[in-house]
N, C-alpha and C. Protein backbone atom coordinates (compact mmCIF):
# COMPACT_ATOMS: atom_id res chain seq x y z
N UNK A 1 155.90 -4.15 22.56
CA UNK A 1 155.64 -2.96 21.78
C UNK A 1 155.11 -1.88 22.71
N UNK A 2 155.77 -0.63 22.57
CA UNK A 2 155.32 0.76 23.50
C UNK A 2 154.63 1.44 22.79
N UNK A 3 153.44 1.75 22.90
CA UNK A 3 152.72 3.16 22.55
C UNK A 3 152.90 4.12 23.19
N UNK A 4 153.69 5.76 21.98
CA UNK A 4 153.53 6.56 22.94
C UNK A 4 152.19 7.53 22.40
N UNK A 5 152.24 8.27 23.03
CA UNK A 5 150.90 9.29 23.09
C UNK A 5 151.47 10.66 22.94
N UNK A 6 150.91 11.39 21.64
CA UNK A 6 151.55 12.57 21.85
C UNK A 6 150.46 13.70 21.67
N UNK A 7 150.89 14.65 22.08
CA UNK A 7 149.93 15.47 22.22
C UNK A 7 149.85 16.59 20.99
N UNK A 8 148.86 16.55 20.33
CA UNK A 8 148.68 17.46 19.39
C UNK A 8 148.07 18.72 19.48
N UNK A 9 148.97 19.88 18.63
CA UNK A 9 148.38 21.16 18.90
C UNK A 9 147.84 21.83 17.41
N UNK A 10 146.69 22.46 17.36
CA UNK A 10 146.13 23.10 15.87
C UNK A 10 146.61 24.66 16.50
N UNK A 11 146.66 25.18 15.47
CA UNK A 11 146.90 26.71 15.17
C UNK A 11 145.40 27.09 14.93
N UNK A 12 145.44 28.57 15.55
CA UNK A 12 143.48 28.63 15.64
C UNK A 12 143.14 28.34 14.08
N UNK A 13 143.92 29.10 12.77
CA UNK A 13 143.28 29.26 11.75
C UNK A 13 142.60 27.35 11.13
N UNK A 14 143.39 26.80 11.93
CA UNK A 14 143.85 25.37 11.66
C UNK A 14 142.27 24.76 12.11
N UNK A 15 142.23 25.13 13.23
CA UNK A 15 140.90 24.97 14.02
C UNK A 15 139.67 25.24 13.31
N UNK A 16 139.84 26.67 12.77
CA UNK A 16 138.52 27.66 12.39
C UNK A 16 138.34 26.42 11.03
N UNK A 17 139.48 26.50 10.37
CA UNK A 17 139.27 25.29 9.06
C UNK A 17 137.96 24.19 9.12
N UNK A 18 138.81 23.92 10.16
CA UNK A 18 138.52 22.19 10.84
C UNK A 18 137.11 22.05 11.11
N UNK A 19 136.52 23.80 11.80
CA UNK A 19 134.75 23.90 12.09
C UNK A 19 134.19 24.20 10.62
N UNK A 20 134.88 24.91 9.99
CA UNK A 20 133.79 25.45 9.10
C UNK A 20 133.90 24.05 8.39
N UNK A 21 134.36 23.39 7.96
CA UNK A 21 134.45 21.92 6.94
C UNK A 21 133.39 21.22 7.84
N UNK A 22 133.63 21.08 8.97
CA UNK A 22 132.82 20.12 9.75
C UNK A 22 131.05 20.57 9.75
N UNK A 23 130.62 21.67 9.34
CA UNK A 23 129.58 22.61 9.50
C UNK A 23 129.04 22.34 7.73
N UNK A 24 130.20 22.46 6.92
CA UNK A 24 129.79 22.75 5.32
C UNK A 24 129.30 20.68 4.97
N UNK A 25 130.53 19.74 5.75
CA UNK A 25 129.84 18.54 5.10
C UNK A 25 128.97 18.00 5.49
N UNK A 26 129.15 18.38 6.99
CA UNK A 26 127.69 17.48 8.35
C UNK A 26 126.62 18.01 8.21
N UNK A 27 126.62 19.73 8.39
CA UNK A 27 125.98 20.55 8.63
C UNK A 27 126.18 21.02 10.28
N UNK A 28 125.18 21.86 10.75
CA UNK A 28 125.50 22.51 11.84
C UNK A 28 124.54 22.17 12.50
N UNK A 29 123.76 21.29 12.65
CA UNK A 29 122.19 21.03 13.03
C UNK A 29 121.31 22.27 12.98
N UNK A 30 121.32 22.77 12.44
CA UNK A 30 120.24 23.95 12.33
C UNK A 30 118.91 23.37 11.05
N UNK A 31 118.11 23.67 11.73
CA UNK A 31 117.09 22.53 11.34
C UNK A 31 115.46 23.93 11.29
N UNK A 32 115.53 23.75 9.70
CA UNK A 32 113.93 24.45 9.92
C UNK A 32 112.85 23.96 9.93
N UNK A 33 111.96 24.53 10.93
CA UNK A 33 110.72 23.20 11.07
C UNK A 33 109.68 23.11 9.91
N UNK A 34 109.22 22.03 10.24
CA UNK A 34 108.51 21.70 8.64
C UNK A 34 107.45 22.63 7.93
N UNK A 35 106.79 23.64 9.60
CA UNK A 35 105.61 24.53 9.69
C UNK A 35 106.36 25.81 9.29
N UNK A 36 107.62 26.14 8.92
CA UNK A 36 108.15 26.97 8.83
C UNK A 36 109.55 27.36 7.20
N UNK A 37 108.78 26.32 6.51
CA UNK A 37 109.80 25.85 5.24
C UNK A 37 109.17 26.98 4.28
N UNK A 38 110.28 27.26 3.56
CA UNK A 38 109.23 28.30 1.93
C UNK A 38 110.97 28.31 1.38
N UNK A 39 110.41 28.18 0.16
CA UNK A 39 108.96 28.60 -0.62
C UNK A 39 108.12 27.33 0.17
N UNK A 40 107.07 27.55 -0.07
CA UNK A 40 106.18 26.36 0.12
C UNK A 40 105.36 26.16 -0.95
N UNK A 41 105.06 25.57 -2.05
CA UNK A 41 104.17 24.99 -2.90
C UNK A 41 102.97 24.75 -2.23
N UNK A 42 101.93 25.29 -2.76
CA UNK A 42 100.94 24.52 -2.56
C UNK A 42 100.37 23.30 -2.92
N UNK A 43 99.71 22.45 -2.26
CA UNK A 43 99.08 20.99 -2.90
C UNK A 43 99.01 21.09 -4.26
N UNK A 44 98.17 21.97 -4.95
CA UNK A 44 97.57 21.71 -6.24
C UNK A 44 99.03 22.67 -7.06
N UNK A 45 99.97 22.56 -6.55
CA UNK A 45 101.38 23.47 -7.40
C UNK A 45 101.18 24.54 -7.94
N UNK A 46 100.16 24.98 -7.87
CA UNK A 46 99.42 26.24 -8.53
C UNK A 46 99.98 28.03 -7.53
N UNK A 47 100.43 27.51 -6.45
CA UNK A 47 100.78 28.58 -5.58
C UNK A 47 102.19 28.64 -4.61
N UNK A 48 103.13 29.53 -4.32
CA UNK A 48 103.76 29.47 -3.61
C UNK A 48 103.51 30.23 -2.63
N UNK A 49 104.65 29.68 -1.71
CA UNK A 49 103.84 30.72 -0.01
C UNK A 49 105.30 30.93 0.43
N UNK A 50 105.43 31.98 0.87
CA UNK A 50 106.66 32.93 1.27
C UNK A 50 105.74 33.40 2.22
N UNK A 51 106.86 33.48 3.45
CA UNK A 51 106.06 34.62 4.79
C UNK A 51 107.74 34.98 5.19
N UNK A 52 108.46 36.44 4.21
CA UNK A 52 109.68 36.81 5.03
C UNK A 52 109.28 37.28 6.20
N UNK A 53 110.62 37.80 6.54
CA UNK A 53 110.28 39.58 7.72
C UNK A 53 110.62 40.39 6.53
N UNK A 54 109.82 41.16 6.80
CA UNK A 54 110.21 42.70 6.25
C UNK A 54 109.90 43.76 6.96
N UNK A 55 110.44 45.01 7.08
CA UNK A 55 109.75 46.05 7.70
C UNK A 55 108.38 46.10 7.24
N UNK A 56 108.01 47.22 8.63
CA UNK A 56 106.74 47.75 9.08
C UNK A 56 105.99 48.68 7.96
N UNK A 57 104.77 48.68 7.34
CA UNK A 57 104.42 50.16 6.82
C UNK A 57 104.27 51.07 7.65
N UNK A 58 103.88 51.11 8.91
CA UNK A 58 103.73 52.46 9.65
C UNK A 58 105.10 52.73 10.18
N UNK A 59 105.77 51.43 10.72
CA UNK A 59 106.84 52.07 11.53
C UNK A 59 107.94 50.48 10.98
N UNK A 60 108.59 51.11 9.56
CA UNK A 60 109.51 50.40 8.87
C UNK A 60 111.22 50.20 10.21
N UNK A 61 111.02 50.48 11.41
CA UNK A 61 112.05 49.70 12.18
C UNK A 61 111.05 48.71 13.35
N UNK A 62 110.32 48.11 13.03
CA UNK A 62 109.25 47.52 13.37
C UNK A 62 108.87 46.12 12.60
N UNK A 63 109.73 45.19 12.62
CA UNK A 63 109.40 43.88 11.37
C UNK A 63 108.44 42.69 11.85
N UNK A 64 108.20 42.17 10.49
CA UNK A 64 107.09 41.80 10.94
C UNK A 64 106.89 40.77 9.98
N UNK A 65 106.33 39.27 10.23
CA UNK A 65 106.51 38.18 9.17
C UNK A 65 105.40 38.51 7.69
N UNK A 66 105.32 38.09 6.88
CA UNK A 66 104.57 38.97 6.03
C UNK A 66 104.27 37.93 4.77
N UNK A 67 103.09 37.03 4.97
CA UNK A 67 102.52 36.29 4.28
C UNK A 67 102.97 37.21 2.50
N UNK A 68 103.01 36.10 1.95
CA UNK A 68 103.15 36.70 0.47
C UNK A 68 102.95 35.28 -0.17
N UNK A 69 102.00 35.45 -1.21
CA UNK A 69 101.50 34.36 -2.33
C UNK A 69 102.11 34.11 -3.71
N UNK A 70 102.59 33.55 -4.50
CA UNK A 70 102.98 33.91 -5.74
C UNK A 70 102.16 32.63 -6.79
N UNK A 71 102.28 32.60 -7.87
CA UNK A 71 101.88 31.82 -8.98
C UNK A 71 103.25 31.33 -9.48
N UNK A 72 102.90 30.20 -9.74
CA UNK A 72 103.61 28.50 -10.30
C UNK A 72 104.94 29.63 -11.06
N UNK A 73 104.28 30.90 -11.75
CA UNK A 73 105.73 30.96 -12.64
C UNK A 73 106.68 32.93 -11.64
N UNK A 74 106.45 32.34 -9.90
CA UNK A 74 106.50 33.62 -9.17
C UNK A 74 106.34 35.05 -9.10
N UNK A 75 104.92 34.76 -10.14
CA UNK A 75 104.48 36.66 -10.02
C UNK A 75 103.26 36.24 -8.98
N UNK A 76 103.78 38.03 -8.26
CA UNK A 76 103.25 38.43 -6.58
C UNK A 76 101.60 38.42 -7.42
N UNK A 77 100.69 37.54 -6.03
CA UNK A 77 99.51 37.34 -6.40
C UNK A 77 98.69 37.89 -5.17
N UNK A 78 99.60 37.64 -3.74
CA UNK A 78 99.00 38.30 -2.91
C UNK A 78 100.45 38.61 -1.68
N UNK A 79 100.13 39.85 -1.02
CA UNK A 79 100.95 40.26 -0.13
C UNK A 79 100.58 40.57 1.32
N UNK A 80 100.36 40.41 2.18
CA UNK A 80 99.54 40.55 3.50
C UNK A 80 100.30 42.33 3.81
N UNK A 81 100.21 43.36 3.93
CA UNK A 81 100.36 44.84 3.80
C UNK A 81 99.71 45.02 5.02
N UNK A 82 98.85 44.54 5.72
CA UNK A 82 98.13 44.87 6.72
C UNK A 82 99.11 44.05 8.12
N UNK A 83 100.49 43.07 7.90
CA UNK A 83 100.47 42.46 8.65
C UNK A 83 100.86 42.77 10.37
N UNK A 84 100.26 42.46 11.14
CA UNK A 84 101.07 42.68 12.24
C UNK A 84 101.59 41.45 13.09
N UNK A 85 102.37 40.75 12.30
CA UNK A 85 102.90 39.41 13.26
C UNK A 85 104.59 40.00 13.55
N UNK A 86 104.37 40.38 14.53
CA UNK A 86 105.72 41.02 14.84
C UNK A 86 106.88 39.72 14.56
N UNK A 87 107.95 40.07 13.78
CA UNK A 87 109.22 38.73 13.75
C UNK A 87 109.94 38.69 14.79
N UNK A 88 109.39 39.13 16.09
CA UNK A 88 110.22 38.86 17.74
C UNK A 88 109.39 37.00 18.00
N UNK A 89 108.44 37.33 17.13
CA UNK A 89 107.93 35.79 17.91
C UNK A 89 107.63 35.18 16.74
N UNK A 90 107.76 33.67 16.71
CA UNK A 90 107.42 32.48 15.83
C UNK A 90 106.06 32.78 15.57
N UNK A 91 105.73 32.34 14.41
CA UNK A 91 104.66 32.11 13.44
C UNK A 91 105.32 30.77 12.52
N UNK A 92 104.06 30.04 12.49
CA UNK A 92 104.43 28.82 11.68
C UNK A 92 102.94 28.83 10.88
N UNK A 93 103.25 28.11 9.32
CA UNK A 93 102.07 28.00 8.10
C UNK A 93 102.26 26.60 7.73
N UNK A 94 101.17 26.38 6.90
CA UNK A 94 101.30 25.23 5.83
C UNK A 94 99.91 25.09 4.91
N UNK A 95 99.93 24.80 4.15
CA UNK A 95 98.66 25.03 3.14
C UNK A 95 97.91 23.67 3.81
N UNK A 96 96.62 24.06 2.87
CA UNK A 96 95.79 22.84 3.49
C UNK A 96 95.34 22.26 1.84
N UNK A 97 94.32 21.09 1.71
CA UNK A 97 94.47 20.49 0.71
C UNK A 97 93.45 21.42 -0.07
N UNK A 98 92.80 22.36 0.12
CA UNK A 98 92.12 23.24 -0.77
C UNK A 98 93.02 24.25 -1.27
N UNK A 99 93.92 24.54 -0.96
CA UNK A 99 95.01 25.59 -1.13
C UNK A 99 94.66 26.61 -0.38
N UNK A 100 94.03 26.57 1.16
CA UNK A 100 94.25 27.87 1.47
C UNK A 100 95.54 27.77 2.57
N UNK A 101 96.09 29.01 3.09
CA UNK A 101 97.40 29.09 3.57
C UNK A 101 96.86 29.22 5.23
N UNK A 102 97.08 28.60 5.81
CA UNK A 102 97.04 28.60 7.27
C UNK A 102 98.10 29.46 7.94
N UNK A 103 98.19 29.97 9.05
CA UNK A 103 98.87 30.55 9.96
C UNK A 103 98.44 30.69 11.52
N UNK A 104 99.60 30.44 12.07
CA UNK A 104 99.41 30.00 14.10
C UNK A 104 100.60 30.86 14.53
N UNK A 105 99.91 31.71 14.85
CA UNK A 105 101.22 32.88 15.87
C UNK A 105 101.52 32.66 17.29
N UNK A 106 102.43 32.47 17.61
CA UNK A 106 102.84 31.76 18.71
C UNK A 106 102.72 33.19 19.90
N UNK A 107 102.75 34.56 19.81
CA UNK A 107 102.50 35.34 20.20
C UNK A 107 101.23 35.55 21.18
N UNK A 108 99.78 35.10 20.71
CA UNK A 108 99.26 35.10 20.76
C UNK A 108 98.16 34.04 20.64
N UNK A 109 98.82 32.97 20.17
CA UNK A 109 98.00 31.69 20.50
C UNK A 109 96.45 31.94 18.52
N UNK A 110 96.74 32.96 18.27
CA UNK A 110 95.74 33.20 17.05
C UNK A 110 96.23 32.37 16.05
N UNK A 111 95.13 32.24 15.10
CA UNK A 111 95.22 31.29 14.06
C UNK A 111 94.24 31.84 12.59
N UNK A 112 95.14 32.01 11.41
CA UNK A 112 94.54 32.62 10.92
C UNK A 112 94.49 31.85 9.03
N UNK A 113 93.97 32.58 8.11
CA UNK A 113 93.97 31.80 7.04
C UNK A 113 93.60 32.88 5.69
N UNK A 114 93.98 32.52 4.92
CA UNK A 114 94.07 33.26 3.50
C UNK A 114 93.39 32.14 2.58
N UNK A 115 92.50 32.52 1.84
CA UNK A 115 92.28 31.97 0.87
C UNK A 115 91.15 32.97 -0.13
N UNK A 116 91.68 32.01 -1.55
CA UNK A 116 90.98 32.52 -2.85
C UNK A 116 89.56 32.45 -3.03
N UNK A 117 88.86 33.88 -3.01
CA UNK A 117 87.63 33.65 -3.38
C UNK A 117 87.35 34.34 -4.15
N UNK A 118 86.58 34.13 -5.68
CA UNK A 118 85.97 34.95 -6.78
C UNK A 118 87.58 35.57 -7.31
N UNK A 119 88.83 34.77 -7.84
CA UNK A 119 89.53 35.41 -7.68
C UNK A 119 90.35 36.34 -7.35
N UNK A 120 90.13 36.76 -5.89
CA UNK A 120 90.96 37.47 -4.98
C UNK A 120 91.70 36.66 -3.62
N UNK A 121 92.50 37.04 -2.93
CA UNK A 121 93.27 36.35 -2.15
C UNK A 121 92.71 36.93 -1.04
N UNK A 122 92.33 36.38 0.34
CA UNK A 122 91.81 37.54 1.30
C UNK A 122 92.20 36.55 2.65
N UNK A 123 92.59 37.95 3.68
CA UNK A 123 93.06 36.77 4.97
C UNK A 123 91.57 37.20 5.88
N UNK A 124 91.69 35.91 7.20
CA UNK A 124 90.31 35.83 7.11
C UNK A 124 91.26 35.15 8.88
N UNK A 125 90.30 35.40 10.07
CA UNK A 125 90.40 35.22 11.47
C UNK A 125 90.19 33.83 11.64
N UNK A 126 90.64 32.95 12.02
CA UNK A 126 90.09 31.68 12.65
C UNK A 126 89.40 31.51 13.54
N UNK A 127 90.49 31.60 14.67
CA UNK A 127 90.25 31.89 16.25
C UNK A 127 91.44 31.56 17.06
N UNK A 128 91.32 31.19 18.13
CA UNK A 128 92.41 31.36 19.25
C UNK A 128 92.14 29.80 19.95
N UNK A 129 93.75 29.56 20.22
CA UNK A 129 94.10 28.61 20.86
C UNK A 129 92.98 27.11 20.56
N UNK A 130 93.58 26.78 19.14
CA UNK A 130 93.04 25.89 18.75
C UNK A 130 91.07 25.75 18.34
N UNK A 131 90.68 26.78 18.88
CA UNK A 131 89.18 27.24 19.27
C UNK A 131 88.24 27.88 17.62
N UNK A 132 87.93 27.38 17.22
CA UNK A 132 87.39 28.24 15.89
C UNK A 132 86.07 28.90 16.33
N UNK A 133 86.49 30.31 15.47
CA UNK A 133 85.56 31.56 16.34
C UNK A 133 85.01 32.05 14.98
N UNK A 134 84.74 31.27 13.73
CA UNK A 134 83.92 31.47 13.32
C UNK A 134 82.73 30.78 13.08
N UNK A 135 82.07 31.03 11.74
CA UNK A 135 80.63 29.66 11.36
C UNK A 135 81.14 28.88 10.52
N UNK A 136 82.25 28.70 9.95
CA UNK A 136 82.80 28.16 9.07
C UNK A 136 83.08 26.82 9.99
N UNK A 137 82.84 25.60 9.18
CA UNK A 137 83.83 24.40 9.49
C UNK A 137 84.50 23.88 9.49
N UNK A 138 85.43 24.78 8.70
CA UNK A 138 86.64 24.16 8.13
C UNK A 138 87.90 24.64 9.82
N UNK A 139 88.93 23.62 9.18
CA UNK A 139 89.53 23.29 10.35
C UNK A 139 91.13 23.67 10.24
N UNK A 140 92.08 24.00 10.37
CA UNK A 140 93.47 24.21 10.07
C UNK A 140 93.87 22.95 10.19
N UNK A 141 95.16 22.38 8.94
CA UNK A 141 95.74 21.09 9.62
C UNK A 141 96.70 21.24 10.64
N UNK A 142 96.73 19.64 11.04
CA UNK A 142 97.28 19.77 12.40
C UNK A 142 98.56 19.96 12.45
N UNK A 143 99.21 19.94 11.36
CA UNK A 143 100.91 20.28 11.02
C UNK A 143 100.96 21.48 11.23
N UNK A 144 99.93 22.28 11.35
CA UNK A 144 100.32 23.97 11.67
C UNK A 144 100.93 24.00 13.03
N UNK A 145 100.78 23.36 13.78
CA UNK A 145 100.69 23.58 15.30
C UNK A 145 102.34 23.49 15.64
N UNK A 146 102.90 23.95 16.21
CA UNK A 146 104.80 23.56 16.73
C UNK A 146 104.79 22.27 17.60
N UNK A 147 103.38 22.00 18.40
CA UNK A 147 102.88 21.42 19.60
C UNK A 147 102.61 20.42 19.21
């Protein structure tokens, strides 16, 4: 018995087919990291956490990641308006088990946090490079980190 071998040719559209199917059933490995998923629920389901890009308020060609809070049935509860995490560089979040929202800017090595007090939402400094630079004891979890 002879095997022959023949050589097969696709037509590009044939090709382009062949990727996008291979992309729609496998996927494409594009993979978002876990510090970087939203909506994000909070622990107690009581909150969602969105951080798009959106433009700048001072200088709207200027974007910038932009913490935003919502309630269980998605009305805006809090919006970070002040933000300056430029979207040229990673920022990664994740709530912690009190529900406040953590954030680690890769920019700058800062680490920062939002949480509810007396019913208001307020963001609040940590510190830098793992380092807490306030009196507070509380700690970011360690899933914030990319590292």
């Amino acid at each position: 018995m002879k095997c022959e071998s023949k050589e097969i040719t696709m037509r590009p559209s044939t090709t382009v087919a062949c990727i996008f199917c291979a992309c729609i059933f496998g996927g494409c490995g594009v993979k978002v990291a876990e510090n970087q998923m939203q909506p994000l629920p909070s622990p107690s389901q009581e909150y969602i956490l969105e951080v798009p890009i959106e433009p700048g308020v001072e200088d709207p060609s200027n974007t910038v990641w932009r913490v935003t809070i919502k309630n269980w049935k998605k009305q805006l509860r809090y919006r970070d308006m002040d933000s300056t995490f430029e979207s040229e560089f990673n920022v990664y979040w994740c709530w912690d088990d009190d529900d406040r929202v953590w954030l680690f800017n890769s920019h700058d090595d800062k680490v920062y946090f939002w949480a509810k007090l007396k019913g208001l939402w307020g963001k609040h400094y940590w510190g830098y490079s793992r380092k807490n630079a306030t009196e507070s004891p509380i700690e970011p979890p360690e899933t914030l980190y990319p590292y």
